[in-house]
Protein backbone atom coordinates (compact mmCIF):
# COMPACT_ATOMS: atom_id res chain seq x y z
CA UNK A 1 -69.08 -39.26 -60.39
CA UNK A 2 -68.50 -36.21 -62.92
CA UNK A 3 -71.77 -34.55 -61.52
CA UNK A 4 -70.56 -35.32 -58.02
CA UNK A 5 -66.86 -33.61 -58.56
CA UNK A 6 -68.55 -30.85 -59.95
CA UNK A 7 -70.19 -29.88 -56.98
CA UNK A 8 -67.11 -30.09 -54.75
CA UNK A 9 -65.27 -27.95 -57.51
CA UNK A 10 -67.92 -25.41 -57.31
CA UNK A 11 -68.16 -25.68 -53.59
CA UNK A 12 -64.55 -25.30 -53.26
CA UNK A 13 -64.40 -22.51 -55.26
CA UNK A 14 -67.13 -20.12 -53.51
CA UNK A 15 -65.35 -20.74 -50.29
CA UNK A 16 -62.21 -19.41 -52.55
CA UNK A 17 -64.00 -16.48 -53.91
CA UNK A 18 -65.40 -15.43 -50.46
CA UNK A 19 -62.35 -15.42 -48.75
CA UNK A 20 -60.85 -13.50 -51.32
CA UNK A 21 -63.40 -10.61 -51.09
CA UNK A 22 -63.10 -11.10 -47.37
CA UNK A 23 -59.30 -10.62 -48.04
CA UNK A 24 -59.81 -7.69 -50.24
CA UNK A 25 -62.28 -6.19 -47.74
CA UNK A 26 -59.22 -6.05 -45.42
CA UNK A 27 -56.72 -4.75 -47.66
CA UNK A 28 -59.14 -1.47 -48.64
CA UNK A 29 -59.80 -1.00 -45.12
CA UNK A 30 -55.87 -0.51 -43.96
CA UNK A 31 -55.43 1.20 -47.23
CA UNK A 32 -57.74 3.55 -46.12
CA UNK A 33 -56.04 4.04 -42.76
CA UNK A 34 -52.81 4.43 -43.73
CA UNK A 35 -52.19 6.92 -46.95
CA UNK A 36 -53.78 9.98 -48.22
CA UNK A 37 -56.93 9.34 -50.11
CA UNK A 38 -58.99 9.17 -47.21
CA UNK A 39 -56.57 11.18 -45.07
CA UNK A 40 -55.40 8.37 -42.65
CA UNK A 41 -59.07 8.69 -40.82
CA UNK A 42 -59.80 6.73 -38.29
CA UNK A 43 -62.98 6.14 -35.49
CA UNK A 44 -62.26 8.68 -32.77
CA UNK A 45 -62.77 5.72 -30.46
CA UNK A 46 -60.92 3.37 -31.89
CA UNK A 47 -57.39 6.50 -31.64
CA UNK A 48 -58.29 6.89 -27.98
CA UNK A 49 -58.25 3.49 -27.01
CA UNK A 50 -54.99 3.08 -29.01
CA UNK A 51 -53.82 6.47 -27.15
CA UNK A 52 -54.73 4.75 -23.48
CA UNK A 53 -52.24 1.01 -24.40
CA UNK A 54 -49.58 3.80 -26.03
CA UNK A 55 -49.24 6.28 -22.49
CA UNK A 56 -50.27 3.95 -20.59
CA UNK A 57 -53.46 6.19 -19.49
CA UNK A 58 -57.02 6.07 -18.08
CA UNK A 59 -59.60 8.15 -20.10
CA UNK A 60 -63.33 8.50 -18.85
CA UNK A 61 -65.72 10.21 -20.89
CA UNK A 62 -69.90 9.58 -22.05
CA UNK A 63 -70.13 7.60 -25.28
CA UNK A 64 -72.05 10.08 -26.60
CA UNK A 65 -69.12 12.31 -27.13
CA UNK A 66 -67.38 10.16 -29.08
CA UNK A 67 -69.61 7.78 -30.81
CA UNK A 68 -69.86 8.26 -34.63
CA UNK A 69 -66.89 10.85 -35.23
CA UNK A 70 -64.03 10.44 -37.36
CA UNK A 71 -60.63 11.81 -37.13
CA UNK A 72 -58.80 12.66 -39.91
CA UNK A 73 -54.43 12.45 -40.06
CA UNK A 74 -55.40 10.63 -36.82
CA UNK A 75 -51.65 9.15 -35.89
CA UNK A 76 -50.24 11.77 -36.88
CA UNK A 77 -51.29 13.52 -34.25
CA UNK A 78 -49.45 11.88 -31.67
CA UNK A 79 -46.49 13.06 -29.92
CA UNK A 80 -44.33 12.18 -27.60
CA UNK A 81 -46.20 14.25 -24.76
CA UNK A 82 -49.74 12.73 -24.09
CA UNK A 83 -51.38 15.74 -23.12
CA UNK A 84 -50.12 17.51 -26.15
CA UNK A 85 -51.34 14.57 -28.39
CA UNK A 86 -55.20 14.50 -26.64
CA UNK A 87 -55.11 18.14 -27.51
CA UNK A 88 -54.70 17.64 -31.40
CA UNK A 89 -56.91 14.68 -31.18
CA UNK A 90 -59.63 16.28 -29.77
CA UNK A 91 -59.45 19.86 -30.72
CA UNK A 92 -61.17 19.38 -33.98
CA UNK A 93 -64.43 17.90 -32.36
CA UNK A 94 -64.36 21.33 -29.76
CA UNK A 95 -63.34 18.45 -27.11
CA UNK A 96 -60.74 18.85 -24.17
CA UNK A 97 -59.10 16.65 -21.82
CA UNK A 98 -58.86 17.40 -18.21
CA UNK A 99 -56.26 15.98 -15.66
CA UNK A 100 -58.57 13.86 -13.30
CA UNK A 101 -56.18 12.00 -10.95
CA UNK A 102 -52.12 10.42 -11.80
CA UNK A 103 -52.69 9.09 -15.43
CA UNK A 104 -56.43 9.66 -15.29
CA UNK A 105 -57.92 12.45 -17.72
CA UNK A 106 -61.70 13.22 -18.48
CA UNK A 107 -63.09 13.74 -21.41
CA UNK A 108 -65.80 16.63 -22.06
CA UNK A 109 -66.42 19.25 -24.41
CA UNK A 110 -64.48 22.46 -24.91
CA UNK A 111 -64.01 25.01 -21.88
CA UNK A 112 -63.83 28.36 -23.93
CA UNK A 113 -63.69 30.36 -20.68
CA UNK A 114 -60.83 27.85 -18.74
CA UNK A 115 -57.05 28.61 -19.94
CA UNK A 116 -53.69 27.15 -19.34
CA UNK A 117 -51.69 29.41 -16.11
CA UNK A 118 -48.92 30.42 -18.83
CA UNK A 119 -51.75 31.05 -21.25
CA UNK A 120 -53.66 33.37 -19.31
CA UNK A 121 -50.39 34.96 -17.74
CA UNK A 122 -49.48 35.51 -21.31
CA UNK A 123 -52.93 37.04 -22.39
CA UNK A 124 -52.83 39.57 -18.71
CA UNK A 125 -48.82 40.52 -19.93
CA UNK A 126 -50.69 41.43 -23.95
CA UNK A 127 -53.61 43.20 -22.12
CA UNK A 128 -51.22 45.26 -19.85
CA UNK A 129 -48.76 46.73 -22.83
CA UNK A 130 -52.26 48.64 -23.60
CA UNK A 131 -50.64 51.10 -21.00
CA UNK A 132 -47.63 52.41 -19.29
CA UNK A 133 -48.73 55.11 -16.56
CA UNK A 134 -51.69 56.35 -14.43
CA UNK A 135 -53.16 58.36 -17.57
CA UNK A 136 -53.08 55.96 -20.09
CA UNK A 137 -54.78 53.20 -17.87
CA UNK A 138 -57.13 55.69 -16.86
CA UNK A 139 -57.95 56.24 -20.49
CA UNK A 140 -58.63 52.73 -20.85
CA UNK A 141 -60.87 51.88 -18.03
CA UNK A 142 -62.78 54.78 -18.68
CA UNK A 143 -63.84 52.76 -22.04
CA UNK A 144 -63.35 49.63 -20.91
CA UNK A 145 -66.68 50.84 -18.51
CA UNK A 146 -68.71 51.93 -21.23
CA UNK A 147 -67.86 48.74 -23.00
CA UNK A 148 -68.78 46.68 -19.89
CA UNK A 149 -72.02 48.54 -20.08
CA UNK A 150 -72.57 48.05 -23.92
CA UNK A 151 -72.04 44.54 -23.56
CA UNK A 152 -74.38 43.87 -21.19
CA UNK A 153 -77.19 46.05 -22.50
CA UNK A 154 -77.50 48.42 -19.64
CA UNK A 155 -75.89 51.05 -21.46
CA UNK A 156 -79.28 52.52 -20.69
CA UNK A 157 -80.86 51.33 -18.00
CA UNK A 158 -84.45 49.73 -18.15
CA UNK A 159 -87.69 51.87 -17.15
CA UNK A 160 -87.18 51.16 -13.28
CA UNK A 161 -90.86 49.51 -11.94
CA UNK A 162 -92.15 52.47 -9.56
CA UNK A 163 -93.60 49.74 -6.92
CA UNK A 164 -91.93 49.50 -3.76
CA UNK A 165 -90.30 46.50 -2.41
CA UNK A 166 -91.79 43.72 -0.32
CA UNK A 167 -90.77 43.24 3.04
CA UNK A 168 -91.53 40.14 5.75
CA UNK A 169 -91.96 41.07 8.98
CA UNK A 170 -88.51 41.26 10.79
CA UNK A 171 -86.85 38.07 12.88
CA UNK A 172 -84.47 39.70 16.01
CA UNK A 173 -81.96 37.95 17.48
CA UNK A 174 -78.79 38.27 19.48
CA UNK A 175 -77.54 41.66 18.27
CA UNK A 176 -78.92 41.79 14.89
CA UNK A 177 -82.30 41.30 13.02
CA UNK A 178 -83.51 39.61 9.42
CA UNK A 179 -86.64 40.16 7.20
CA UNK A 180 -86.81 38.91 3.80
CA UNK A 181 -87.19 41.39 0.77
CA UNK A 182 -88.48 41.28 -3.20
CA UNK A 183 -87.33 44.22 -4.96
CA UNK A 184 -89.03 44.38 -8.69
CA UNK A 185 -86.07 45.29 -11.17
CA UNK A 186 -88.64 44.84 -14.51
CA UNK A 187 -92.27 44.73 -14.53
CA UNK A 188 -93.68 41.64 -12.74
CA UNK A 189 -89.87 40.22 -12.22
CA UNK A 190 -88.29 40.14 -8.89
CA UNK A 191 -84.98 39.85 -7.46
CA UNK A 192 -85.27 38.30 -3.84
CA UNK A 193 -82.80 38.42 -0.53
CA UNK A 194 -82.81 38.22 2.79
CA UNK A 195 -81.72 41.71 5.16
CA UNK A 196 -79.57 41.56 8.01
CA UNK A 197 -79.67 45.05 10.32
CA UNK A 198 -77.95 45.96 13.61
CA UNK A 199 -80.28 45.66 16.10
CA UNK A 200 -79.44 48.66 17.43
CA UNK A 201 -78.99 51.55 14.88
CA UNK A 202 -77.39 55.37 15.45
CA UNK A 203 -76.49 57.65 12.56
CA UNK A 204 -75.58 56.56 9.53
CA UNK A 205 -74.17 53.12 8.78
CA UNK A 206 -71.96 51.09 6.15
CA UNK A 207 -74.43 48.79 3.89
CA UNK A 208 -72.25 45.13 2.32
CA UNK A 209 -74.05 43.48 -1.11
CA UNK A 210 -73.41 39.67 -0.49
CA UNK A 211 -73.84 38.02 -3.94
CA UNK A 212 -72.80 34.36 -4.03
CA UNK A 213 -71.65 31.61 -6.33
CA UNK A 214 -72.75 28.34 -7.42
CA UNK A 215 -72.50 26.48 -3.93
CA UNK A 216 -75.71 24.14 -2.83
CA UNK A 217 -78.64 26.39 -1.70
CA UNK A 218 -77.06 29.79 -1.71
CA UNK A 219 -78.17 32.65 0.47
CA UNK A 220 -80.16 29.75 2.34
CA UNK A 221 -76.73 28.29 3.22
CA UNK A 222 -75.16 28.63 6.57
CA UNK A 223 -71.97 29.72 5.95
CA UNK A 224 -73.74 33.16 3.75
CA UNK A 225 -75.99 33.33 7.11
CA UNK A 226 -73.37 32.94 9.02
CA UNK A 227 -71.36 35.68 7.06
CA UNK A 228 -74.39 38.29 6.74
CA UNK A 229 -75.37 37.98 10.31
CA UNK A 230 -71.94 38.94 11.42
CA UNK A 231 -71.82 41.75 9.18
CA UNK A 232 -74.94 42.86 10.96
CA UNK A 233 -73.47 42.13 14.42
CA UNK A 234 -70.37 44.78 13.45
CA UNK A 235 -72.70 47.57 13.12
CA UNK A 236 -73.09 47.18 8.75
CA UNK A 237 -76.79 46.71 6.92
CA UNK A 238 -76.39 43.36 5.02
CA UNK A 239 -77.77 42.17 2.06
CA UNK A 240 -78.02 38.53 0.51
CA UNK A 241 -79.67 37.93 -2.44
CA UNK A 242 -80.60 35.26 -5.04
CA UNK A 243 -78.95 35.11 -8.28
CA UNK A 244 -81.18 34.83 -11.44
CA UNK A 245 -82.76 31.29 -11.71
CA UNK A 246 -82.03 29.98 -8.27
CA UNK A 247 -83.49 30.26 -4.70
CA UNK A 248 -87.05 32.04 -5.43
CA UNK A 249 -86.10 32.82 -8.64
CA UNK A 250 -87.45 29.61 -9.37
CA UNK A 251 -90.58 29.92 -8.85
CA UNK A 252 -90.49 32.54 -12.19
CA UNK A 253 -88.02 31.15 -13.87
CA UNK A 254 -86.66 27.02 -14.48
CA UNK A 255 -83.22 26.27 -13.20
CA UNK A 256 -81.44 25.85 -17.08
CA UNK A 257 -82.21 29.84 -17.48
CA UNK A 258 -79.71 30.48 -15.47
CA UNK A 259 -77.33 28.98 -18.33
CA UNK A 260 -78.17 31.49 -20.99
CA UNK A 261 -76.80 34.74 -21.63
CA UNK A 262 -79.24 36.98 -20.65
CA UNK A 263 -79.18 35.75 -16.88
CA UNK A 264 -75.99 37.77 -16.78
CA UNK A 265 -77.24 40.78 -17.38
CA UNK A 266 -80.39 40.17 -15.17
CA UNK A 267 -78.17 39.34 -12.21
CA UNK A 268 -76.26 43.03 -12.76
CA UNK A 269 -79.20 44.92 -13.49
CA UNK A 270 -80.74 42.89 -10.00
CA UNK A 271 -77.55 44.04 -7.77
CA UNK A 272 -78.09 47.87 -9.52
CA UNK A 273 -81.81 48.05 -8.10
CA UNK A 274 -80.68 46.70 -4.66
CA UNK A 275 -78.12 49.45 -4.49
CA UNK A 276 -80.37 51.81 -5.23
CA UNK A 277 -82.90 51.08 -2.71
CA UNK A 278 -79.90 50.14 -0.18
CA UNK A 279 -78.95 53.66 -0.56
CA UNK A 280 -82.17 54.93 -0.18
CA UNK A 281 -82.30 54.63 3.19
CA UNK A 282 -82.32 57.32 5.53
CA UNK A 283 -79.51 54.90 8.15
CA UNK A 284 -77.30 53.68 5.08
CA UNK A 285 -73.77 55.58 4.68
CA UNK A 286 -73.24 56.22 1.00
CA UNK A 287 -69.44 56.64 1.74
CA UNK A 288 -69.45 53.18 2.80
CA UNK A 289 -70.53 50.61 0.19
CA UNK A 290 -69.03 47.34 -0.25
CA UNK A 291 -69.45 44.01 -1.43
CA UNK A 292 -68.14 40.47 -1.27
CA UNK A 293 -69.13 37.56 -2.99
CA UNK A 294 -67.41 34.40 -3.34
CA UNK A 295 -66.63 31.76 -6.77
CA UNK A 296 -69.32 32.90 -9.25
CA UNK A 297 -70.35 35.55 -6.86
CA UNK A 298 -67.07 36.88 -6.75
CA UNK A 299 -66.88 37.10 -10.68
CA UNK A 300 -70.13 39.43 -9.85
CA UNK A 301 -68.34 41.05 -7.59
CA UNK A 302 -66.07 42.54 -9.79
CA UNK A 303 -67.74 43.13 -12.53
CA UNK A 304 -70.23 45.37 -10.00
CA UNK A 305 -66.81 47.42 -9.03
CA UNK A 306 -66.33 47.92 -12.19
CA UNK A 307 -69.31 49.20 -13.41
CA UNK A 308 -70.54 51.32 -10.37
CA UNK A 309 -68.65 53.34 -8.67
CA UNK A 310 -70.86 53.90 -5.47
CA UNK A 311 -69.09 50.70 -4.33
CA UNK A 312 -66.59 51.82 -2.48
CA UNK A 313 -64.95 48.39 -0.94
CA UNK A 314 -64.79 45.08 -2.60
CA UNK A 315 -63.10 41.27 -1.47
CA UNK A 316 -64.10 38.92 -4.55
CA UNK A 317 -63.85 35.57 -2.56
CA UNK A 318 -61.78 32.28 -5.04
CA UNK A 319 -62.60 33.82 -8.04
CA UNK A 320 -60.68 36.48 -9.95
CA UNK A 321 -57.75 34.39 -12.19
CA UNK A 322 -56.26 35.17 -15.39
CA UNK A 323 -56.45 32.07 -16.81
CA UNK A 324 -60.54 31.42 -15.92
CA UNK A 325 -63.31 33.76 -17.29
CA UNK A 326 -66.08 32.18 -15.37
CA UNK A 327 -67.30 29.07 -16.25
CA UNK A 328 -71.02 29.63 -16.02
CA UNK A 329 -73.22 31.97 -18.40
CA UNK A 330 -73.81 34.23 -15.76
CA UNK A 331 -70.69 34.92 -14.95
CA UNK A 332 -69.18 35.36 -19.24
CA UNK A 333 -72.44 34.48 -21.03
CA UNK A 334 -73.11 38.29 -22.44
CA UNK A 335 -69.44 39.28 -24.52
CA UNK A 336 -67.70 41.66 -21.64
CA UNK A 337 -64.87 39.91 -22.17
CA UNK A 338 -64.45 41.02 -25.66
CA UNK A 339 -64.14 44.33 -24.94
CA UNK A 340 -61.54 46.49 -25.99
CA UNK A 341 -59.64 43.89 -28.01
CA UNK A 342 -60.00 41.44 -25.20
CA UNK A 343 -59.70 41.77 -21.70
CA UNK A 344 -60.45 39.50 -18.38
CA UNK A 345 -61.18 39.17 -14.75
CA UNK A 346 -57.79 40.22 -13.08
CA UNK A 347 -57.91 43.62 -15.48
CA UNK A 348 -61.62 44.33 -14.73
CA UNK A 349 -60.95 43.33 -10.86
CA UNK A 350 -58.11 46.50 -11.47
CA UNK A 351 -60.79 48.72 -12.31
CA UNK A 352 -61.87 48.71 -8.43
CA UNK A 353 -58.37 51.03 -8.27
CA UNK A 354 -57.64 52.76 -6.12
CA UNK A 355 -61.15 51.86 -4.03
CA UNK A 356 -59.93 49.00 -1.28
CA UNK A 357 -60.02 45.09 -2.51
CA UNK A 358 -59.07 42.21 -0.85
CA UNK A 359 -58.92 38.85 -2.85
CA UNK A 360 -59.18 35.89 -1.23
CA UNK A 361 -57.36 32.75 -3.04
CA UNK A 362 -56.55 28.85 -2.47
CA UNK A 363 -54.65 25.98 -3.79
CA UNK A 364 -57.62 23.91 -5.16
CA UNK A 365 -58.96 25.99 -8.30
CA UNK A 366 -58.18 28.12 -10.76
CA UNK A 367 -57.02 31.13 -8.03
CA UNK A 368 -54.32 28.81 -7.27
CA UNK A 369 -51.41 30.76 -8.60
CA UNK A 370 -52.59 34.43 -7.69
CA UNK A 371 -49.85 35.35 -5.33
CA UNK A 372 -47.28 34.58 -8.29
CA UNK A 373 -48.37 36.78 -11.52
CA UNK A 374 -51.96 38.12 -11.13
CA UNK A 375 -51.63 39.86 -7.58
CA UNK A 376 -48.20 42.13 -8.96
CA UNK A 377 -50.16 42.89 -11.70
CA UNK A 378 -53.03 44.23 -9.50
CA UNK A 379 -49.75 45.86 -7.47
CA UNK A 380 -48.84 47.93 -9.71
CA UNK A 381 -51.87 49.41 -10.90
CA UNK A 382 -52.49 50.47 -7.56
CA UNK A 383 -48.80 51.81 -7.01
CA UNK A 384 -50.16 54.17 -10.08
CA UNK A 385 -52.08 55.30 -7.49
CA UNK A 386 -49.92 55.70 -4.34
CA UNK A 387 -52.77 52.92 -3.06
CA UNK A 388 -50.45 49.97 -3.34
CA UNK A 389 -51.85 48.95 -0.03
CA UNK A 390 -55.38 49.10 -1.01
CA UNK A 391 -55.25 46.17 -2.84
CA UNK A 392 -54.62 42.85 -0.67
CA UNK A 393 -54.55 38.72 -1.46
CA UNK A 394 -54.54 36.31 1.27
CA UNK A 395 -53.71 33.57 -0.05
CA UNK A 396 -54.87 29.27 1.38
CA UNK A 397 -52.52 26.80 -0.18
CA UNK A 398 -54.43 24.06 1.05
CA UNK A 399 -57.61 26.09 1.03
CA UNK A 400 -60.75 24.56 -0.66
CA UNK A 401 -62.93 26.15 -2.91
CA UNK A 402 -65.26 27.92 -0.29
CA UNK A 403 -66.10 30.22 2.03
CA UNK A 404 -65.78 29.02 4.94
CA UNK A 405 -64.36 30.24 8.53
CA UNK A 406 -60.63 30.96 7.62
CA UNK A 407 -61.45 32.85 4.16
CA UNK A 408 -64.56 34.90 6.38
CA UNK A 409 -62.47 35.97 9.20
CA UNK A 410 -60.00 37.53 6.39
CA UNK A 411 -62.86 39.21 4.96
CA UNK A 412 -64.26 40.60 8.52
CA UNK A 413 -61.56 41.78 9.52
CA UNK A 414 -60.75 44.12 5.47
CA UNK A 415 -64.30 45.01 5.61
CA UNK A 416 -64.08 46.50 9.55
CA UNK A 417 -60.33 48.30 8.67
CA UNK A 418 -61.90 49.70 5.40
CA UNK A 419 -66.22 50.67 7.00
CA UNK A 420 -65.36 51.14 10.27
CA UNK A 421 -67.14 48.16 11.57
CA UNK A 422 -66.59 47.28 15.59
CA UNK A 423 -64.68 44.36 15.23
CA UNK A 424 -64.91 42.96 18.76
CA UNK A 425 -68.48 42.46 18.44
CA UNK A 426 -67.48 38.91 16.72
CA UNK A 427 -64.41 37.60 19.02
CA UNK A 428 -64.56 36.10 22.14
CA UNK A 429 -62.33 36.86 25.03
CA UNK A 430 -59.33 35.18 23.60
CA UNK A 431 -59.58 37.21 20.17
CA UNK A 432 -60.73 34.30 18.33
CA UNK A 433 -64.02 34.78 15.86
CA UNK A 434 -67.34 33.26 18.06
CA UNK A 435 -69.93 32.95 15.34
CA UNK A 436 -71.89 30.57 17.85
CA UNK A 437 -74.65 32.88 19.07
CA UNK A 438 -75.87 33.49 15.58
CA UNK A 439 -78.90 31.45 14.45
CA UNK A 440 -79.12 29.55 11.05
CA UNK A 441 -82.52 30.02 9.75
CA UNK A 442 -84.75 27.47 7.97
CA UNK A 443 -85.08 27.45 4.21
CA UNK A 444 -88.38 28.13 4.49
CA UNK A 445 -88.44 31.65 7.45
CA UNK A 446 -86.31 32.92 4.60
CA UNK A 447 -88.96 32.90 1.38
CA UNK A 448 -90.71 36.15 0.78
CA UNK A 449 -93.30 34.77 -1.94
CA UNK A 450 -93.83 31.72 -0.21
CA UNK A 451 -92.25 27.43 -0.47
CA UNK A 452 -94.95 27.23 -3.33
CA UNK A 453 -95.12 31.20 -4.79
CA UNK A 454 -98.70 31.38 -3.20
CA UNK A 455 -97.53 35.27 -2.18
CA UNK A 456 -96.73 35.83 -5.93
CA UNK A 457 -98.23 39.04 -7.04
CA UNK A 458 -100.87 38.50 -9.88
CA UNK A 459 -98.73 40.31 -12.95
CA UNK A 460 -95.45 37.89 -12.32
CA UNK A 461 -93.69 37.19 -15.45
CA UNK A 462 -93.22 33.74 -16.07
CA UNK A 463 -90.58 31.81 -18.05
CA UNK A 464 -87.65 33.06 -20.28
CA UNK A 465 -89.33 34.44 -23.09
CA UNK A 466 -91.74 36.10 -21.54
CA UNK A 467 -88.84 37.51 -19.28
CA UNK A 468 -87.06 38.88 -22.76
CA UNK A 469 -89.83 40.43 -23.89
CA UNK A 470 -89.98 42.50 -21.28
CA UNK A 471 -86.58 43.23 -21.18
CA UNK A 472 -86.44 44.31 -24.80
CA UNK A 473 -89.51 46.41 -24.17
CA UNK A 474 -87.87 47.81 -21.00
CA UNK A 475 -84.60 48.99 -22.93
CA UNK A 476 -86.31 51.25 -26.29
């Protein structure tokens, strides 16, 4: 019997002594949450599911985010307005939350080039006490240009390739004709587009540069087609052309080197060696140079204005905002932006002044408030200039972020008031714009080096580095 209690004793007894460590266990751990020593840290996931039950809120974001991280003074962060608390919850891991639908946010990591409206209003109001009259702004685009320049390393410009540029044979159709071109802007690196001519030419005529954005297969698409042909049909020389790492580009270059830095400057230094042979020829009106590009090619757009002032006419296309700097590397990947103690797209879209813009906006991105504190701004630099009618917005409410008939009939109709351009070659009898007699080419007419590169000359640079090698070598 005595050896027999002694084992229940004993038994009873562990099971005492375990659930007192378990107990203990339990205590440290809310002691740790709640008081000073280990600064009232918490899981990050374990806050944001608590923040979800407490507003009431949906939040979507990939695991990987979030997995592993600790925030420190974790409730108190919150506050009585959610998106105010997500912002001091996540600020300290570089993460942001984005309105995604009534009570819905997404997760992702931080946007350093996407603002708040009253933010960015707030920055363009800072940026604009730099100056107070015609001279002084003068003074400080002048240097805001050479800054531009600086930042994107074409202060000097590379040793320009002597070879001339490729040219298919040309495509005619109703009223205008198309051949493909590869202009080399550093040695064995190319910057492809596609040409769109009247087909009948007399004198001299206005050229258009037709960079575009980010949108699903680019100067293949049929809207740019659609946009350059017309252009063509209205008596202008049109040019579309590829930005760096996408359409032919490819075939030098992988898709994710479009993401870094350099690809800016590539894309500016491409656009400067299509101008240049543009101009070149013996048809092409020097007095009439413009360009319009829309969402990432509208950031281009402006920052081409800016920088060269054989443009002559620009319509940047839902793009230019205060409170967005361009959300790819392309567009704010080299540091213009930090130019002159900080400036941004609406002042360097000023710097077109008092040279004609039109800027197209529409109520579903970030151009969505330009008729109510970006557009005076633009206003009154202008007014410096007794231009105040140079500068024009037209604005879509409901618009989407595109380029599609509505925002391209605004454009047609500033580019043929500003070049000259016969209007009535693109409306029917009613006055309406007939775009139906203009033929959308296949992908494939449209390639100058081929689906595959098999037309690649023999000294083609391939891949990045290679690419920055000869950049660097270009520039000494």
């Amino acid at each position: 019997m005595p050896a027999i209690d002694f084992f229940i004793i004993n038994k009873q007894f562990k099971k005492l002594l375990t659930s007192f460590f378990i107990f203990l266990l339990l205590v440290l751990k809310v002691e740790a949450q709640s008081n000073s020593d280990s600064a009232y840290a918490m899981p990050l996931k374990e806050v944001l599911a608590e923040v979800q039950q407490r507003y009431s809120i949906t939040l979507r974001f990939d695991s990987s985010l979030i997995d592993g991280k600790i925030l420190p003074y974790a409730r108190w962060r919150y506050r009585a307005d959610v998106e105010e608390t997500l912002k001091n919850i996540l600020a300290p891991f570089d993460l942001m939350a984005r309105r995604d639908g009534t009570k819905r946010y997404k997760i992702g990591n931080y946007e350093y080039y996407r603002w708040q409206p009253q933010d960015g209003w707030a920055e363009l109001d800072r940026i604009a006490a730099h100056y107070n009259n015609l001279e002084e702004w003068q003074h400080r685009k002048e240097k805001l240009k050479s800054c531009l320049l600086h930042a994107l390393r074409l202060s000097k410009l590379p040793t320009y390739p002597l070879s001339k540029p490729i040219e298919t044979p040309v495509r005619k159709y109703r009223g205008y004709t198309v051949s493909n071109i590869a202009i080399e802007i550093l040695k064995g690196v190319w910057i492809n587009g596609s040409i769109y001519r009247p087909d009948k030419i007399k004198g001299k005529v206005p050229v258009i540069m037709n960079p575009d954005g980010h949108w699903q297969d680019h100067r293949f698409r049929a809207d740019c087609q659609l946009r350059c042909a017309a252009f063509a049909k209205m008596g202008a020389i049109a040019i579309s052309y590829d930005l760096f790492g996408w359409g032919e580009s490819e075939l030098q270059f992988k898709y994710e080197d479009h993401r870094k830095a350099l690809a800016q400057t590539i894309q500016i230094l491409g656009a400067i060696r299509i101008l240049d042979y543009l101009l070149s020829l013996k048809e092409a009106d020097t007095s009439r140079v413009a360009i319009t590009g829309g969402s990432g090619g509208g950031s281009h757009t402006i920052l081409m204005t800016a920088i060269d002032d054989r443009i002559k006419v620009s319509a940047p296309v839902v793009s230019v905002s205060s409170y967005f700097y361009g959300g790819c590397p392309c567009e704010s990947g080299m540091p213009i932006h930090l130019c002159e103690g900080g400036t941004n797209n609406v002042e360097i879209a000023a710097m077109a002044a008092p040279r004609p813009q039109l800027l197209i906006s529409d109520g579903a991105d970030w151009t969505d408030k330009m008729p109510e504190h970006d557009f005076p701004y633009l206003q009154k630099i202008y007014q410096w200039y007794d231009r105040k009618d140079h500068v024009e917005n037209v604005h879509f409410p409901e618009g989407k972020h595109d380029f599609n008939i509505e925002k391209r009939e605004a454009v047609y109709r500033f580019m043929a008031k500003h070049l000259g351009l016969n209007m009535n070659a693109i409306l029917d009898r009613n006055g309406n714009i007939d775009e139906s007699d203009i033929t959308i080419e296949k992908k494939t007419d449209m390639y100058v080096f081929g689906e595959k590169g098999e037309r690649l000359p023999a000294h083609a640079v391939m891949g990045f580095d290679n690419l920055r090698k000869v950049f660097e070598e270009a520039i000494k």
